[in-house]
C-alpha atoms as a PDB file:
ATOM      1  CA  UNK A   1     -22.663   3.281   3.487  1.00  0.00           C
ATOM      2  CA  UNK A   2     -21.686   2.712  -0.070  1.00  0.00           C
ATOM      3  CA  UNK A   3     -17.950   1.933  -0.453  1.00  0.00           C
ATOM      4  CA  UNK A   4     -16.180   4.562  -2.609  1.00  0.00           C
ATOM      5  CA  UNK A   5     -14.836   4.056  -5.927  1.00  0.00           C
ATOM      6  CA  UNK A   6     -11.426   4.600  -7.282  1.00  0.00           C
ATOM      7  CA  UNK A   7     -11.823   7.470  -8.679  1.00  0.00           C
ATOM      8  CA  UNK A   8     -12.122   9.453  -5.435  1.00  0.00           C
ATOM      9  CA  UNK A   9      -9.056   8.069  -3.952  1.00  0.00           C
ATOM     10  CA  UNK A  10      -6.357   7.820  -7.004  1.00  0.00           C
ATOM     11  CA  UNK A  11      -3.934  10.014  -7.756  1.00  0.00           C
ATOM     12  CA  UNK A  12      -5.578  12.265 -10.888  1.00  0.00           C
ATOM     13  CA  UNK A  13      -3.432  12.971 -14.018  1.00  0.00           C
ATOM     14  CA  UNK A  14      -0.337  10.953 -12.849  1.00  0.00           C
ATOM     15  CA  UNK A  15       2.747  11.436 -14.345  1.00  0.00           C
ATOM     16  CA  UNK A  16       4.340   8.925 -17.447  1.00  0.00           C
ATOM     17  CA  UNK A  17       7.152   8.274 -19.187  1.00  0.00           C
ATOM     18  CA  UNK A  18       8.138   7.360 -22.575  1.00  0.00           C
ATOM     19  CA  UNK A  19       8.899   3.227 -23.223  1.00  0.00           C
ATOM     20  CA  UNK A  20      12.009   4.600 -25.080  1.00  0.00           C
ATOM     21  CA  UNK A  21      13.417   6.885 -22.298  1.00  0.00           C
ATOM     22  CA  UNK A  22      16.517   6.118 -20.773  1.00  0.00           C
ATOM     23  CA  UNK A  23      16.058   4.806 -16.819  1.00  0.00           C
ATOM     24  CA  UNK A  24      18.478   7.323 -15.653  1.00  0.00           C
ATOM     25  CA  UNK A  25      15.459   9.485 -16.915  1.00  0.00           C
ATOM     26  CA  UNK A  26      12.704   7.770 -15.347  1.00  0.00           C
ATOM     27  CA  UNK A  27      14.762   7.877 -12.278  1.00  0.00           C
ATOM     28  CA  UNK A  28      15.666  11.545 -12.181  1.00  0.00           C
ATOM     29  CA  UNK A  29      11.422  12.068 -12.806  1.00  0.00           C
ATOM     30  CA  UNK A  30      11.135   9.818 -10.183  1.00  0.00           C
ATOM     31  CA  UNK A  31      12.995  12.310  -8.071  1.00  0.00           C
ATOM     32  CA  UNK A  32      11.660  15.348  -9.181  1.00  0.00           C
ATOM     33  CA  UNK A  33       8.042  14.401  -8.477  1.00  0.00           C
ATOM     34  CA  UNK A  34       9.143  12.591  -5.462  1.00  0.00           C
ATOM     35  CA  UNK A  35       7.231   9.555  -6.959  1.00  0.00           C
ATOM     36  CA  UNK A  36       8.061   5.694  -6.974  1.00  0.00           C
ATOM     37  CA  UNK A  37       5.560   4.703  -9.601  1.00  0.00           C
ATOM     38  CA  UNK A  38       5.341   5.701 -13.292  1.00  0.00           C
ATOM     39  CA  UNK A  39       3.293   4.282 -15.992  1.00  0.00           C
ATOM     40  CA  UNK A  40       4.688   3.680 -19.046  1.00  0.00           C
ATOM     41  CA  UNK A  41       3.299   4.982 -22.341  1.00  0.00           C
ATOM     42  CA  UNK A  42       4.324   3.150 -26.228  1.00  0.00           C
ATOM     43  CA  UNK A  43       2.841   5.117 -28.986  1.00  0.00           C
ATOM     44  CA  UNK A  44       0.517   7.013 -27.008  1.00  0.00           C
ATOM     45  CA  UNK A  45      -0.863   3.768 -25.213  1.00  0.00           C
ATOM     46  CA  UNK A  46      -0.620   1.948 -22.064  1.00  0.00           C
ATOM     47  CA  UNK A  47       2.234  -0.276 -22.158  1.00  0.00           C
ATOM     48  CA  UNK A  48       3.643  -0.832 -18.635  1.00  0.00           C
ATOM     49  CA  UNK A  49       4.801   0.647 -15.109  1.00  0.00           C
ATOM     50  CA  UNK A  50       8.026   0.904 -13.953  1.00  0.00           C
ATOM     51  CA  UNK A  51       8.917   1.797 -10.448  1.00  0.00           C
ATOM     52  CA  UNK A  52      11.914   2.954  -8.537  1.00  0.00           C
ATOM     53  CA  UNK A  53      12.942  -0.561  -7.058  1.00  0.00           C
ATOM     54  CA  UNK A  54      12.756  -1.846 -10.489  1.00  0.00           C
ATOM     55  CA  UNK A  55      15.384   0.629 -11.691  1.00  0.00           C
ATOM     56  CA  UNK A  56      17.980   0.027  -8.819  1.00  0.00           C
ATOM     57  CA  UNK A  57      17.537  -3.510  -8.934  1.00  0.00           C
ATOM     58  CA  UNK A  58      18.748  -3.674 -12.734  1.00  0.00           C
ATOM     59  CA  UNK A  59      21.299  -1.277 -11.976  1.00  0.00           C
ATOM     60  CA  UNK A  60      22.743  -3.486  -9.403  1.00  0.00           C
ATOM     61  CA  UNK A  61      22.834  -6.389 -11.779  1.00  0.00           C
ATOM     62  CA  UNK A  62      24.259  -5.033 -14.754  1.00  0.00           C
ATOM     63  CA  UNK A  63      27.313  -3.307 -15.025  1.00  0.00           C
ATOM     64  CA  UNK A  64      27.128   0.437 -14.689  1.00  0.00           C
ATOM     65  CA  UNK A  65      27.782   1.179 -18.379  1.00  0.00           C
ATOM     66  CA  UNK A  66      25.182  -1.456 -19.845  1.00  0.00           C
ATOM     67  CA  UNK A  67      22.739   0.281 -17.353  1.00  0.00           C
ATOM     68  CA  UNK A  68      23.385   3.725 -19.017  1.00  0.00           C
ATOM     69  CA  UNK A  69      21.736   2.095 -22.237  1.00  0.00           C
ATOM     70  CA  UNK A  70      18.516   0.268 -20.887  1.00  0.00           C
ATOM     71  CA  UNK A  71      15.398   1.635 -21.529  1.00  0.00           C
ATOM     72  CA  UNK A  72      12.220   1.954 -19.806  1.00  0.00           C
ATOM     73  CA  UNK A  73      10.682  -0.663 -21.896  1.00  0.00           C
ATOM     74  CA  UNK A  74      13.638  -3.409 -20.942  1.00  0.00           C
ATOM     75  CA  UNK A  75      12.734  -3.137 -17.285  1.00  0.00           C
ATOM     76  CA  UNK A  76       9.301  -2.172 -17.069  1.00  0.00           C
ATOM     77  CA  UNK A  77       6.302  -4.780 -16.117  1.00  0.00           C
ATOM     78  CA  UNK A  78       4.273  -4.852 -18.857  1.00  0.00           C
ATOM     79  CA  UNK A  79       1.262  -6.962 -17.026  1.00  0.00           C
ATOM     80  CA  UNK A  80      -0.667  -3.876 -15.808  1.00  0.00           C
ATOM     81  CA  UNK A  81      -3.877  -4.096 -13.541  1.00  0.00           C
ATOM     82  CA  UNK A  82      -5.915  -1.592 -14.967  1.00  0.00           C
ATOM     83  CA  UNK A  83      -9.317  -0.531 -13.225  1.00  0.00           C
ATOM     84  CA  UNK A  84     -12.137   2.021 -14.991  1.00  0.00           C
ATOM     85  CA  UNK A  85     -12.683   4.684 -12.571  1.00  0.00           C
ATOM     86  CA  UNK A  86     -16.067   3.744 -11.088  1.00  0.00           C
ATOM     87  CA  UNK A  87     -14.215   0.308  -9.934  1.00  0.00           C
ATOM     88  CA  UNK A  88     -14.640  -0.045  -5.792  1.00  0.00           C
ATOM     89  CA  UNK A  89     -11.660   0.481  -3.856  1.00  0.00           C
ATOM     90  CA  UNK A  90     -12.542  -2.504  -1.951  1.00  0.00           C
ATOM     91  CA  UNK A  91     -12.377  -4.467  -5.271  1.00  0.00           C
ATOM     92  CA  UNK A  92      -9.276  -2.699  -5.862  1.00  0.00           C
ATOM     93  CA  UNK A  93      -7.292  -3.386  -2.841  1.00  0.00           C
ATOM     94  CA  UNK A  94      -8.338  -6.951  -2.786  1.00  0.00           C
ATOM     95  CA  UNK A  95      -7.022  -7.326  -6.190  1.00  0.00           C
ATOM     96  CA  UNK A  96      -3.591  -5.293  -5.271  1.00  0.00           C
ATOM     97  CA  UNK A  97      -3.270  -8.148  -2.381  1.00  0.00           C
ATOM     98  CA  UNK A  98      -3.631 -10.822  -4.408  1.00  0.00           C
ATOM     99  CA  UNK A  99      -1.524  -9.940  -7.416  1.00  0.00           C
ATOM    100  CA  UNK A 100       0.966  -8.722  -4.984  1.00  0.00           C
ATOM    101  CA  UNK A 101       1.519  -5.894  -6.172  1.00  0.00           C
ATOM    102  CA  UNK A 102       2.008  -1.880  -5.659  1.00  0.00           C
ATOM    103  CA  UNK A 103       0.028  -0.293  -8.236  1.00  0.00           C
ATOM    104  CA  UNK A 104      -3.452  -0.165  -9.714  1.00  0.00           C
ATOM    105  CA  UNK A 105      -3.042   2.183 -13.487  1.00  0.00           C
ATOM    106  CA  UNK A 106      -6.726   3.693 -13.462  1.00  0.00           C
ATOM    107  CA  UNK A 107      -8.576   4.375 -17.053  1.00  0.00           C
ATOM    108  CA  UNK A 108     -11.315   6.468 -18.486  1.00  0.00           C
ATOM    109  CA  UNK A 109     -12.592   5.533 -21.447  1.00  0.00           C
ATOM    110  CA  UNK A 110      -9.606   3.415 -22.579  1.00  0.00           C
ATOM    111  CA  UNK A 111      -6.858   6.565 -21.765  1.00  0.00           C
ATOM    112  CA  UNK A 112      -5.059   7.068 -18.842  1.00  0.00           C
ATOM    113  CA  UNK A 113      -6.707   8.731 -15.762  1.00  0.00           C
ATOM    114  CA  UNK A 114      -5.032   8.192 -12.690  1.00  0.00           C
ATOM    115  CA  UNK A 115      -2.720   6.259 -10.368  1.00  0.00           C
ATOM    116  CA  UNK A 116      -3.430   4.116  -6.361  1.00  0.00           C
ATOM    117  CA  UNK A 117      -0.626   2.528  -4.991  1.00  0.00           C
ATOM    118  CA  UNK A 118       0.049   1.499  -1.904  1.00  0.00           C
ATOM    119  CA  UNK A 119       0.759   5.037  -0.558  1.00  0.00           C
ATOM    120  CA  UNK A 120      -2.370   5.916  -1.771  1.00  0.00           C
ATOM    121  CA  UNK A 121      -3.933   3.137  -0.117  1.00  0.00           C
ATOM    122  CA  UNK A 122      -1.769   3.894   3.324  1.00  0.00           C
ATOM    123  CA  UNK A 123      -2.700   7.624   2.951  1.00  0.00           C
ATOM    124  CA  UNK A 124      -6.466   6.593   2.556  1.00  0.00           C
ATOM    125  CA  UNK A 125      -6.258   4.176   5.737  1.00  0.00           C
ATOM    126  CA  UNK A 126      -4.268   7.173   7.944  1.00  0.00           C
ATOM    127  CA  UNK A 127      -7.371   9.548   7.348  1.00  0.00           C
ATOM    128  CA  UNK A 128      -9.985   7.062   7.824  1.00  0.00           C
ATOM    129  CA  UNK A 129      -8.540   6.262  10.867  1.00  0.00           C
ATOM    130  CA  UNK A 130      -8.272   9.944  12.100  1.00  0.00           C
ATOM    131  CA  UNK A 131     -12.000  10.577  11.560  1.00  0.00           C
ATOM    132  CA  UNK A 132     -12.751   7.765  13.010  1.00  0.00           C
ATOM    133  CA  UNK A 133     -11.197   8.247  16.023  1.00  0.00           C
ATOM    134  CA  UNK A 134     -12.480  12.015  15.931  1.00  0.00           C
ATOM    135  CA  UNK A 135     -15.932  10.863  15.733  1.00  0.00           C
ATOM    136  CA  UNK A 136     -15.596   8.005  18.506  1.00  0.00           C
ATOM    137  CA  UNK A 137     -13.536   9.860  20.826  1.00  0.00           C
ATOM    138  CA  UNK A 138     -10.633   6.897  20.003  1.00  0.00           C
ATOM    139  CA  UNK A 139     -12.140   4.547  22.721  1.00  0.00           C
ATOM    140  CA  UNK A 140     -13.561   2.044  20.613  1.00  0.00           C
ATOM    141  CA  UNK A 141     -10.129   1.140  18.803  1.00  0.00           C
ATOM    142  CA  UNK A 142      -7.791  -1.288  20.611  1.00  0.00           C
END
């Protein structure tokens, strides 16, 4: 069996933010799409991620009216795994593991074409195991 690429497991046409929006912004997106990633777009290009732990975190540091002012691009990462679409998920997860980290920002032809994090990833284990223990009749599975 061929293992799948990312492209079949990613979340297609994910939401983004602007580097120079406000985090109270990216937050209240956050909300709205009930999302914890977002990548983070410069110009038009790629330029980070930012995700919903990294916004509380730097509002727990800094005072509450310093935090009003920060933008996206003062908090975001800005070291971005990026994958092309036919990249293996294997490749992919192994590669999340390592880095330690929650998010893989996927590309087609240089733009940005989807998102897998680590919901994705627990999603995509949740209805492998289903079918697999549909197909076994769950016996086989300690």
């Amino acid at each position: 069996m061929k293992i799948p690429s990312i492209k079949k497991l990613m979340t297609p046409f994910p939401n983004w933010v602007s580097s120079e929006a406000s985090i109270d912004d990216a937050l209240v997106m956050m909300k709205e799409h009930a999302i914890r990633h977002l990548p983070v777009k410069h110009n038009g290009e790629l330029f980070g991620v930012i995700t919903e732990r990294d916004i509380k975190q730097a509002q727990n540091i800094v005072e509450k009216a310093v935090s009003q002012n920060l933008k996206v691009k003062d908090i975001c990462i800005q070291h971005l795994y990026v994958v092309e679409m036919e990249t293996p998920i294997d490749e992919v997860l192994m590669n999340m593991v390592e880095r330690h980290i929650g998010s893989a920002l996927v590309i087609k032809q240089g733009r940005l074409a989807g998102l897998f994090t680590t919901s994705d990833a627990c999603r995509c284990y949740a209805e492998h195991l289903r079918y697999t223990l549909r197909v076994s009749g769950g016996n086989d599975v300690a």
